[in-house]
N, C-alpha and C. Protein backbone atom coordinates (compact mmCIF):
# COMPACT_ATOMS: atom_id res chain seq x y z
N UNK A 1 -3.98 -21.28 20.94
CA UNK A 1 -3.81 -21.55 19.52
C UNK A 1 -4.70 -22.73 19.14
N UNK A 2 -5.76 -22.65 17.82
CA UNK A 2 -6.71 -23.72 17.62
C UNK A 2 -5.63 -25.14 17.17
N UNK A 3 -6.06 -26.01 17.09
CA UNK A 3 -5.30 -27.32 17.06
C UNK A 3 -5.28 -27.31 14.88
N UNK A 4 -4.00 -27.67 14.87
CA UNK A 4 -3.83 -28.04 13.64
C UNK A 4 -4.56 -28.98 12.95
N UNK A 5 -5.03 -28.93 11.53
CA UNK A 5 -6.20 -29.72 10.62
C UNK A 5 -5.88 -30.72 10.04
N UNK A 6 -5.56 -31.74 9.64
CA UNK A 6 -5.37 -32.36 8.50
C UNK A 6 -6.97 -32.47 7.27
N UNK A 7 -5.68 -31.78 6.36
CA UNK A 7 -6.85 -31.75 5.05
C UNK A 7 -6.01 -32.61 3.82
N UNK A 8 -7.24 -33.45 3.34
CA UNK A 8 -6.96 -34.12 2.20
C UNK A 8 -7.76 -33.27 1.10
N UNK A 9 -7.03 -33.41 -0.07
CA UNK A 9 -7.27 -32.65 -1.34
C UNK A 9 -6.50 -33.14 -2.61
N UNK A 10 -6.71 -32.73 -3.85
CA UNK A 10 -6.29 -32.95 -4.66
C UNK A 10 -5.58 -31.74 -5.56
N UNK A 11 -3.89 -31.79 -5.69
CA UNK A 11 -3.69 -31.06 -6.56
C UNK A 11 -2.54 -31.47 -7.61
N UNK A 12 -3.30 -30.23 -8.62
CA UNK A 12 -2.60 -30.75 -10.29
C UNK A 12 -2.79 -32.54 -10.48
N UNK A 13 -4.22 -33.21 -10.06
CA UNK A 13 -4.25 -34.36 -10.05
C UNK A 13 -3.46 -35.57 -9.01
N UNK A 14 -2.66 -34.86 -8.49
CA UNK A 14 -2.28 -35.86 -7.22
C UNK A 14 -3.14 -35.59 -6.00
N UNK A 15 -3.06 -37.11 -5.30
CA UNK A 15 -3.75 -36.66 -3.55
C UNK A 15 -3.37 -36.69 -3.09
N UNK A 16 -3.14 -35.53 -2.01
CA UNK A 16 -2.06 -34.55 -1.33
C UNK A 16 -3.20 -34.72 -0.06
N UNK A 17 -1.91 -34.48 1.16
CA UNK A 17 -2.41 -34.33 2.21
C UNK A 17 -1.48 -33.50 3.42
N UNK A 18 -2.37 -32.22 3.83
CA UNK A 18 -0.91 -31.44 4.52
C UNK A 18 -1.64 -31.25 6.17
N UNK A 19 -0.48 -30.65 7.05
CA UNK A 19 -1.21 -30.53 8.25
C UNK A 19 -1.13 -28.86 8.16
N UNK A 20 -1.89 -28.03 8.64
CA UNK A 20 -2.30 -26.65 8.84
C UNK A 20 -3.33 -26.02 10.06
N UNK A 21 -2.91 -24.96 10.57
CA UNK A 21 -3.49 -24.59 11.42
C UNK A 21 -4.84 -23.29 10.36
N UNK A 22 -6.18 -23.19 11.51
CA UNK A 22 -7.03 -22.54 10.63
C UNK A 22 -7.07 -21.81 10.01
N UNK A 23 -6.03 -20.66 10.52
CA UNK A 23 -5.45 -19.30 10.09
C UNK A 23 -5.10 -19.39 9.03
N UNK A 24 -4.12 -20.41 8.40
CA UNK A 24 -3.48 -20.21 7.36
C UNK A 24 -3.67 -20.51 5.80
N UNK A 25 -3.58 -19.70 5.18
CA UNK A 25 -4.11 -19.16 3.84
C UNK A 25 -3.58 -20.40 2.96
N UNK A 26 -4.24 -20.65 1.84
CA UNK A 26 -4.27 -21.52 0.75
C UNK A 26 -3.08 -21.16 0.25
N UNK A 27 -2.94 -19.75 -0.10
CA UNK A 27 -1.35 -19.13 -0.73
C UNK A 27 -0.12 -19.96 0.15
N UNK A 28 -0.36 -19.62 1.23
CA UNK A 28 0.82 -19.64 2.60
C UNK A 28 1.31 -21.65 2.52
N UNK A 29 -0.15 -22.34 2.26
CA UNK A 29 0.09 -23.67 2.29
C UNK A 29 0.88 -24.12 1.17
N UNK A 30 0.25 -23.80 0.00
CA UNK A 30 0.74 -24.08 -1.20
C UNK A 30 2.44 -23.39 -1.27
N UNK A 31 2.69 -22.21 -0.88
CA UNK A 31 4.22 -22.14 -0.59
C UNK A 31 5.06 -22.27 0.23
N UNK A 32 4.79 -22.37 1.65
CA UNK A 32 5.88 -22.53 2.56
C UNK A 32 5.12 -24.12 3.32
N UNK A 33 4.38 -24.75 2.64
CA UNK A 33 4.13 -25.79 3.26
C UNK A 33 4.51 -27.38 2.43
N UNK A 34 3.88 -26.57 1.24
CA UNK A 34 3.82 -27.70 -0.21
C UNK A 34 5.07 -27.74 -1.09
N UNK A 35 5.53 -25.92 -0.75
CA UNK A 35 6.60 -25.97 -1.19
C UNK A 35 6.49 -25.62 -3.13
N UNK A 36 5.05 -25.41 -3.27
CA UNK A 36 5.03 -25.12 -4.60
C UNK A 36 5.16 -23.56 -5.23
N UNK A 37 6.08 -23.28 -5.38
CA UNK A 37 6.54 -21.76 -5.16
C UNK A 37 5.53 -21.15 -6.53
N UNK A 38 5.64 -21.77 -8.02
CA UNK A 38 5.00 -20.77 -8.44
C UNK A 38 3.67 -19.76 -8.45
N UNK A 39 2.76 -20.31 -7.26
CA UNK A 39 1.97 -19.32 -6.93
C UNK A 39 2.48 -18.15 -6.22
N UNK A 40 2.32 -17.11 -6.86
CA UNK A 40 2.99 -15.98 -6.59
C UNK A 40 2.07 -15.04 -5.00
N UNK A 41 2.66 -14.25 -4.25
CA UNK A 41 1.93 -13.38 -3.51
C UNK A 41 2.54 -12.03 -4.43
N UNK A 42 1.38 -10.63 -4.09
CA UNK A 42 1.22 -9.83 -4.79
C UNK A 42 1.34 -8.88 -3.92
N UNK A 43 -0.63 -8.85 -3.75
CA UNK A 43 -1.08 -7.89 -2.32
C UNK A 43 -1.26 -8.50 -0.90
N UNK A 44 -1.85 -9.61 -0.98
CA UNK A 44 -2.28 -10.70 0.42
C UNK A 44 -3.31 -9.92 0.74
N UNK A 45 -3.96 -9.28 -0.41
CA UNK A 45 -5.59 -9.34 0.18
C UNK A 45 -6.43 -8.76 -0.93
N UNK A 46 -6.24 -10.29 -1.99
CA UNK A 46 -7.07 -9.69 -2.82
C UNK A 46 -7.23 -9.10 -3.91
N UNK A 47 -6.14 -8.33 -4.14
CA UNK A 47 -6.61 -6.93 -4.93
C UNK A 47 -5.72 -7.46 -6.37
N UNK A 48 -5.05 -8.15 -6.38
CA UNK A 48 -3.99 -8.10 -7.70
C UNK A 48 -4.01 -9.55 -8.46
N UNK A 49 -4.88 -10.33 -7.76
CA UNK A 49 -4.80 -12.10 -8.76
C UNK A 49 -3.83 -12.59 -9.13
N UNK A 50 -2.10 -12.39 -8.46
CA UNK A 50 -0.79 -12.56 -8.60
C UNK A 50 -1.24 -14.17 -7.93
N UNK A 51 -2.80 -14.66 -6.83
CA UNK A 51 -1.92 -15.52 -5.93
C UNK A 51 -3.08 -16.43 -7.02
N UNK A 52 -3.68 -16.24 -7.94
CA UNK A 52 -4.91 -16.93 -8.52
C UNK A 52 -4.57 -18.70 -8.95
N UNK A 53 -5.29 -19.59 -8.48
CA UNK A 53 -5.20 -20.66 -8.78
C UNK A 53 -6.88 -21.37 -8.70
N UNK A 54 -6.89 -22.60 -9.21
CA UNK A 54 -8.23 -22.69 -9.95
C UNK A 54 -8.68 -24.10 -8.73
N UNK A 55 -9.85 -23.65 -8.40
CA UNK A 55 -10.51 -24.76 -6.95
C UNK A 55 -11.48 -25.34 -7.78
N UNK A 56 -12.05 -26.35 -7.93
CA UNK A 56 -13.04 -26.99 -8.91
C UNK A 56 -13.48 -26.55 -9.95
N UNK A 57 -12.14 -25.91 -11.00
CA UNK A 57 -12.22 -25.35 -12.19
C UNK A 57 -12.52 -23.68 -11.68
N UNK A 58 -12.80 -22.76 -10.83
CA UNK A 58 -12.74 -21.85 -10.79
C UNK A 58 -11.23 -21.49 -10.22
N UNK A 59 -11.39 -19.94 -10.77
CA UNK A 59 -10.30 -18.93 -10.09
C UNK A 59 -10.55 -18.46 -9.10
N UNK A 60 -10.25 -18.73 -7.74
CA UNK A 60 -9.60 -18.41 -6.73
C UNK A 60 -8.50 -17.82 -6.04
N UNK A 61 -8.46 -16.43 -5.55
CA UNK A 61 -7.49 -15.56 -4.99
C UNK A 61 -6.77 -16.41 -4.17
N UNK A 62 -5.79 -17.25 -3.62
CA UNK A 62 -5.60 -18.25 -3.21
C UNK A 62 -5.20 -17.32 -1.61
N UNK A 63 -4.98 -16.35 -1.83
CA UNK A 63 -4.40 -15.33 -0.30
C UNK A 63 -5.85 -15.17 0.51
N UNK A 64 -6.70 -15.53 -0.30
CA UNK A 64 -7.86 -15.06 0.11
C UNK A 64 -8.78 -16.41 1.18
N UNK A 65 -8.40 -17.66 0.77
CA UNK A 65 -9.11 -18.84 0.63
C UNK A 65 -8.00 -19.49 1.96
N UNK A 66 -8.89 -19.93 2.56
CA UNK A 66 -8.35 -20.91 3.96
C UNK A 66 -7.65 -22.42 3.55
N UNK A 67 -6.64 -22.43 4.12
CA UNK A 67 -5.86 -23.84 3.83
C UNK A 67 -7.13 -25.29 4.05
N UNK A 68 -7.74 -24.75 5.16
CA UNK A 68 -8.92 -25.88 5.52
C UNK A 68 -9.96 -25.77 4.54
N UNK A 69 -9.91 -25.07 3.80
CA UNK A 69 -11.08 -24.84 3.01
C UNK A 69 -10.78 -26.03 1.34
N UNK A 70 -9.71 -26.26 1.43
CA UNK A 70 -8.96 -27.14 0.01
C UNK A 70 -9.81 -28.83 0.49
N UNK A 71 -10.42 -28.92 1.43
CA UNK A 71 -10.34 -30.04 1.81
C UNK A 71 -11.85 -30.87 1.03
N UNK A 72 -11.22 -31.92 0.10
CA UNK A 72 -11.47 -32.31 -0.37
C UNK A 72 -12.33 -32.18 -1.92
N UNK A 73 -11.76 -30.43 -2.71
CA UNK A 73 -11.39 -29.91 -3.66
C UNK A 73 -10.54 -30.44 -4.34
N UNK A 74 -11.03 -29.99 -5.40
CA UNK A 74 -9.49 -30.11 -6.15
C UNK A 74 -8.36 -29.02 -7.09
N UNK A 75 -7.96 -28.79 -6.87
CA UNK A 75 -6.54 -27.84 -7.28
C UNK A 75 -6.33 -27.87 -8.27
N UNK A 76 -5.80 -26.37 -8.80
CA UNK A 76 -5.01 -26.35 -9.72
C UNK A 76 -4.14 -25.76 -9.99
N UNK A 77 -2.67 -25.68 -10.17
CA UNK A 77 -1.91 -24.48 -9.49
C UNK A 77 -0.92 -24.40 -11.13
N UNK A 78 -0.44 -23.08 -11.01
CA UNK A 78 0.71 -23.12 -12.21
C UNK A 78 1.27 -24.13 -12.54
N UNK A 79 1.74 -24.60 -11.52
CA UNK A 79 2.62 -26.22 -11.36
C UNK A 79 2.23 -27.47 -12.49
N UNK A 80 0.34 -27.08 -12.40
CA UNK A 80 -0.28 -28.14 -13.21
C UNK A 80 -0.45 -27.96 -14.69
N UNK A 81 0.06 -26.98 -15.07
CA UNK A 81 -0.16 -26.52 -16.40
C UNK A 81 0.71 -27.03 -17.46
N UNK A 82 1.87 -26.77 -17.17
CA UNK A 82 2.56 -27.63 -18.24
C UNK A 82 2.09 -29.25 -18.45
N UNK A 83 3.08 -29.80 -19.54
CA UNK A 83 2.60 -31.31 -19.82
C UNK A 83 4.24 -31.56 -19.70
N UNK A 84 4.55 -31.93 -18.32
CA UNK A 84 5.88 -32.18 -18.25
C UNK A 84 6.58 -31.21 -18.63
N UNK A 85 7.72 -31.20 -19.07
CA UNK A 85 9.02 -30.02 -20.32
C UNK A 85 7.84 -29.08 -21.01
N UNK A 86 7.10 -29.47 -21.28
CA UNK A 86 6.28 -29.23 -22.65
C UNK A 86 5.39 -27.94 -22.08
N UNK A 87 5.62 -26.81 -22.50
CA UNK A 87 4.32 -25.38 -22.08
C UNK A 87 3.46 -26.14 -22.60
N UNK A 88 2.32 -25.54 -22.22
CA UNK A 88 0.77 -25.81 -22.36
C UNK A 88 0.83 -24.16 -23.46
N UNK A 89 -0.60 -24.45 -24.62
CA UNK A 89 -0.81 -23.33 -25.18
C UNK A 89 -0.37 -21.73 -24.73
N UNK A 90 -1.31 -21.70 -23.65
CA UNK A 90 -1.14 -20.56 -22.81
C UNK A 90 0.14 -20.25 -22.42
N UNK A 91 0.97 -20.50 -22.00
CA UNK A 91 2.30 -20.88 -21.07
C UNK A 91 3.07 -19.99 -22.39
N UNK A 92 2.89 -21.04 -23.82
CA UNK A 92 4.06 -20.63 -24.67
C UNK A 92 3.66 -19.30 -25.17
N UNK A 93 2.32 -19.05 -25.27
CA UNK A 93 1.41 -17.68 -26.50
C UNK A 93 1.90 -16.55 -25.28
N UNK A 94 1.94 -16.48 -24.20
CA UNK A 94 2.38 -15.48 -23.01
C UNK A 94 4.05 -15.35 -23.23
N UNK A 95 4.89 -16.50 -23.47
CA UNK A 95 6.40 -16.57 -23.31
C UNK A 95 7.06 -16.05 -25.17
N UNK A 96 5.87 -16.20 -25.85
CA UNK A 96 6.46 -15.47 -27.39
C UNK A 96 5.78 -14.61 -27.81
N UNK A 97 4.69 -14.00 -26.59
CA UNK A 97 4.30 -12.74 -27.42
C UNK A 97 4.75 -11.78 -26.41
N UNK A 98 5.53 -11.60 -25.58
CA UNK A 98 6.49 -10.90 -24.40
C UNK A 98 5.51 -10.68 -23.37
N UNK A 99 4.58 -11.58 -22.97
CA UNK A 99 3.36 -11.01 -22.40
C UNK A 99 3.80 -11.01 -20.93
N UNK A 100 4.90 -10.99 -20.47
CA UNK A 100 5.63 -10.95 -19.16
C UNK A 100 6.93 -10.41 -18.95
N UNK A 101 6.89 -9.48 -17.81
CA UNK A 101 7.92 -9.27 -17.76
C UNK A 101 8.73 -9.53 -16.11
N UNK A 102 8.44 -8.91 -15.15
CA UNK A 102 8.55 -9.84 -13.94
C UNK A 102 8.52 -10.71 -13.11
N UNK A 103 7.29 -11.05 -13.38
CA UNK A 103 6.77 -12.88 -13.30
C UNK A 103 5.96 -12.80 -12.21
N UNK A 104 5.72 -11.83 -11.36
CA UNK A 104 4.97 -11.76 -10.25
C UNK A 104 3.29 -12.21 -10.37
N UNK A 105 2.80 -11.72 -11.84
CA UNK A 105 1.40 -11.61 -11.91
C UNK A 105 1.39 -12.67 -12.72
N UNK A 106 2.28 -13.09 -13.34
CA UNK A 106 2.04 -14.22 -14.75
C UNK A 106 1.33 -15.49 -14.16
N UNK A 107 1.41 -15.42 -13.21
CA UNK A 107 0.88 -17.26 -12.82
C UNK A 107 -0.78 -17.21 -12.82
N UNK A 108 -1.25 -15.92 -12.07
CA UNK A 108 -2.28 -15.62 -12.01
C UNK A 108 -2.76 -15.44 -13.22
N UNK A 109 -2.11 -14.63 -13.91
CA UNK A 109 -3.00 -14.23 -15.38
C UNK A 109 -3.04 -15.28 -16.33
N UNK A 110 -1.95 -16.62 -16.20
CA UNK A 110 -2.26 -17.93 -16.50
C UNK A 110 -3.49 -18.61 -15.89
N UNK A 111 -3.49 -18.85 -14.85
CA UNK A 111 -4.75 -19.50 -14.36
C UNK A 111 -5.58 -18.93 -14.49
N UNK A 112 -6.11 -17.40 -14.62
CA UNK A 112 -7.61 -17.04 -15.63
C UNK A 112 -7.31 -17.48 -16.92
N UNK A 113 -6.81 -16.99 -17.42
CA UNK A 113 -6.82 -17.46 -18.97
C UNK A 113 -7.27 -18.94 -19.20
N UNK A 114 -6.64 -20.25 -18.23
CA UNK A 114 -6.85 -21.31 -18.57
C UNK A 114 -8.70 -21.37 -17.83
N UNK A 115 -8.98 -20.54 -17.07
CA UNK A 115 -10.47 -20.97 -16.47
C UNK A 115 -11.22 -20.49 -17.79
N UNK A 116 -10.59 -19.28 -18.22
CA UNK A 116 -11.39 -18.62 -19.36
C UNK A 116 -11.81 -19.59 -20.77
N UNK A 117 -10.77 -19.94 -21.45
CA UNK A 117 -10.47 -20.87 -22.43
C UNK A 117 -11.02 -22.40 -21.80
N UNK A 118 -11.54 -22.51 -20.72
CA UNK A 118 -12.45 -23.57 -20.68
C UNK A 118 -13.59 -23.67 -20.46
N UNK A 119 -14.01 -22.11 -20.10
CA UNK A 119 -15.49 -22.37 -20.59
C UNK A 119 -15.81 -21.55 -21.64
N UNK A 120 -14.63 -20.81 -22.51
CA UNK A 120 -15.17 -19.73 -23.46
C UNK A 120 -14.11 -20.05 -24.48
N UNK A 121 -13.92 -21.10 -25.28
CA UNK A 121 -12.58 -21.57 -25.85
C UNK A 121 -12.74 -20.25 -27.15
N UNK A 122 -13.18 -19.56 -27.45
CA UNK A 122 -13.07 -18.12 -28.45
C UNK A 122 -13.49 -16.95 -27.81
N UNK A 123 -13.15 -16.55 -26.71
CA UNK A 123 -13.17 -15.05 -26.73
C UNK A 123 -13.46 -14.27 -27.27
N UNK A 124 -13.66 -13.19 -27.10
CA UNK A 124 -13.84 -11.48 -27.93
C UNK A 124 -12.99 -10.78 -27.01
N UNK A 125 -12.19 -9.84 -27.37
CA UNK A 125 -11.16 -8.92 -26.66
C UNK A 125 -11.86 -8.42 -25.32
N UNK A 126 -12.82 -8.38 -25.66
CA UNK A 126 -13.95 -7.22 -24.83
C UNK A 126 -14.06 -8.68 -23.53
N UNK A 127 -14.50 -9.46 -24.14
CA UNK A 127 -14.89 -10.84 -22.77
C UNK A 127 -13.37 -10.84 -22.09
N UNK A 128 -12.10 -11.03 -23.22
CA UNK A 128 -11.19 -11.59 -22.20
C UNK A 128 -10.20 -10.41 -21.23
N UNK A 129 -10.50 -8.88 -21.82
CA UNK A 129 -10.00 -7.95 -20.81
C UNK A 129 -11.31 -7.96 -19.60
N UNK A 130 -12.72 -8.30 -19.92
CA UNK A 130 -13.31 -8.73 -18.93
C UNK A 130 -13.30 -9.05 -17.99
N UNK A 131 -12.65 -10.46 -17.99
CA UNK A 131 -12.59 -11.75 -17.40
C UNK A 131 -11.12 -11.52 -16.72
N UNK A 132 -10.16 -10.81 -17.41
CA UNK A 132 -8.76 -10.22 -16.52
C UNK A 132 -8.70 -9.45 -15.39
N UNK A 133 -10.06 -8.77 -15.37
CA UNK A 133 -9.87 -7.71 -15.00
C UNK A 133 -9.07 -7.56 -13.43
N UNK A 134 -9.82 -8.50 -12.91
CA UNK A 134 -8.78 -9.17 -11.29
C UNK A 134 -8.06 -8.70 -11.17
N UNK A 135 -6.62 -9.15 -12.68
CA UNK A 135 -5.31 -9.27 -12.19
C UNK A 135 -4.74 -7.90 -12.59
N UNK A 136 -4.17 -7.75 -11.71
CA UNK A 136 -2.98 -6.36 -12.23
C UNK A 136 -1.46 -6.72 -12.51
N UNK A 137 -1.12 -6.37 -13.27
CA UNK A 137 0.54 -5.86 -14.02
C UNK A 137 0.96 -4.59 -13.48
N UNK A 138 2.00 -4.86 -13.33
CA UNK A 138 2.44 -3.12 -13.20
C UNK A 138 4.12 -3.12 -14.12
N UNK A 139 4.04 -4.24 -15.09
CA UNK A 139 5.34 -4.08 -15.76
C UNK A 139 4.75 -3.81 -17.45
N UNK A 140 3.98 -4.88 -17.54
CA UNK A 140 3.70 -4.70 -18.82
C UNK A 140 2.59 -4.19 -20.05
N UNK A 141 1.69 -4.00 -19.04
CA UNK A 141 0.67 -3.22 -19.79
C UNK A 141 -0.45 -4.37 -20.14
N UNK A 142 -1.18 -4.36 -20.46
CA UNK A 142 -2.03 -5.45 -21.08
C UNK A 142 -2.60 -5.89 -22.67
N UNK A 143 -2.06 -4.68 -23.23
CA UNK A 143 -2.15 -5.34 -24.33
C UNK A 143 -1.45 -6.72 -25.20
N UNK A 144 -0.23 -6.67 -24.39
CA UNK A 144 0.56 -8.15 -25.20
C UNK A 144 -0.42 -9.51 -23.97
N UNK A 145 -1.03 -9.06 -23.11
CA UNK A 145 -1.18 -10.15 -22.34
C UNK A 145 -2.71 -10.36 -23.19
N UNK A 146 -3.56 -9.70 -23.04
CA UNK A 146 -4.56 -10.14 -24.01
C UNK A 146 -4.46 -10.60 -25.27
N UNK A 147 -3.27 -10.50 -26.09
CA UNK A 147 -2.95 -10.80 -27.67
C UNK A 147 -2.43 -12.22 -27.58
N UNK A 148 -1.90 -12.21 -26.09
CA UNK A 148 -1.32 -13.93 -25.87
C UNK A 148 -2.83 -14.62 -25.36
N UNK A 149 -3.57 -14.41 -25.01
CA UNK A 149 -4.81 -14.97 -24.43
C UNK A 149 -5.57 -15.45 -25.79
N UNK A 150 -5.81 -14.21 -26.66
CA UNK A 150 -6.08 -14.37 -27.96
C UNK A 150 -5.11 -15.71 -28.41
N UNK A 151 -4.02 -15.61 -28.83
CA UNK A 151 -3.23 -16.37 -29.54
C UNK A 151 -3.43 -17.89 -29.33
N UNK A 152 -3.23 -18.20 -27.35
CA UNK A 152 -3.68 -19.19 -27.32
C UNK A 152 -4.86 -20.07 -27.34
N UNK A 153 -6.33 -19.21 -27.64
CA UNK A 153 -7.32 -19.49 -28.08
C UNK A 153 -6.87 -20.36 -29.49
N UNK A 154 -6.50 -19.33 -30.22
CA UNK A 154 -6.62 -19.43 -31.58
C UNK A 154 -5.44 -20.71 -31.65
N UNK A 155 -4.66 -21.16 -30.40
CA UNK A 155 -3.79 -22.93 -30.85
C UNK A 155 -4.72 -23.50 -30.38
N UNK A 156 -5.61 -23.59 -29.40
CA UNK A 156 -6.14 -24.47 -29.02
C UNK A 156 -7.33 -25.02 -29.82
N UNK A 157 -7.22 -23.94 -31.25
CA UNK A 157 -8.14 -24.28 -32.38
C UNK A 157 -7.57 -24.68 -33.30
N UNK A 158 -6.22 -24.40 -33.25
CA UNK A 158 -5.30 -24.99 -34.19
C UNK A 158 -5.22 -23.69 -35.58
N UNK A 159 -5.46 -22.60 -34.96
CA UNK A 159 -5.31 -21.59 -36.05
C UNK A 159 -4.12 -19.99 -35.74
N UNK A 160 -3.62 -20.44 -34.89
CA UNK A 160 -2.65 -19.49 -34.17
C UNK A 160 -1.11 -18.92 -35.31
N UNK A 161 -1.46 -17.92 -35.87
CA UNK A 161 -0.08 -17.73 -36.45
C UNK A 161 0.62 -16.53 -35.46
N UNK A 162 2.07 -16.90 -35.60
CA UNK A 162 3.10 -16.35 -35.28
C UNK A 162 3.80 -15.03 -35.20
């Protein structure tokens, strides 16, 4: 068995430091190590963006990405999205336009949306089913999830009606 790593990294703005052996997946650290459950597993290889969290502002399959590989990155996990109590745009435009229904894929389809809306703060339907395309649902379809992607564009411009 290879000898366990210590990796320093940064996540949701704190500096974090865990011990891990090479094998083990960014997903696997972040939940049974860190203990930060809302990154979700899906498929564990790939195919569904349930485990998606953001490594120096990109989206990253996190099932996909080596625990040793975080080292000295920085993170961004569901966890970091809110502002305390308070949803973040995205968070609430997904939770009032029903854009969820099991919760399996929502974390993922949060963390594109927030990579999306930071480098494309207005969309076109066409860019942001684009830019989804990763993640799969199998509860709700995608049209309320793109209308919440939309929506929270349109707060983060301050033009979002209800």
């Amino acid at each position: 068995m290879a000898k366990k790593r210590i990796v320093s990294t940064t996540i949701n703005g704190d500096a974090v430091e865990f011990l891990c052996e090479p094998r083990q997946t960014l997903l696997e650290i972040l939940r049974d190590v860190l203990e930060m459950t809302g990154t979700k597993e899906g498929c564990g290889n790939g195919n569904c963006g349930s485990c998606t969290v953001l490594m120096n502002g990109k989206p990253v399959t996190s099932c996909l990405v080596l625990g040793v590989e975080a080292e000295g990155v920085e993170l961004r996990t569901i966890e970091g999205v809110a502002r305390g109590s308070e949803l973040d745009e995205v968070q609430q435009a997904f939770l009032e336009g029903a854009a969820l229904q099991c919760g399996i894929c929502t974390p993922g389809f949060i963390m594109q949306t927030e990579a999306l809306l930071a480098c494309n703060p207005t969309p076109t339907e066409e860019e942001i089913r684009f830019h989804l395309a990763g993640n799969l649902c199998r509860c709700t379809g995608y049209d309320k999830i793109v209308r919440a992607v939309q929506c929270a564009a349109e707060r983060r411009a301050g033009a979002c009606h209800k």
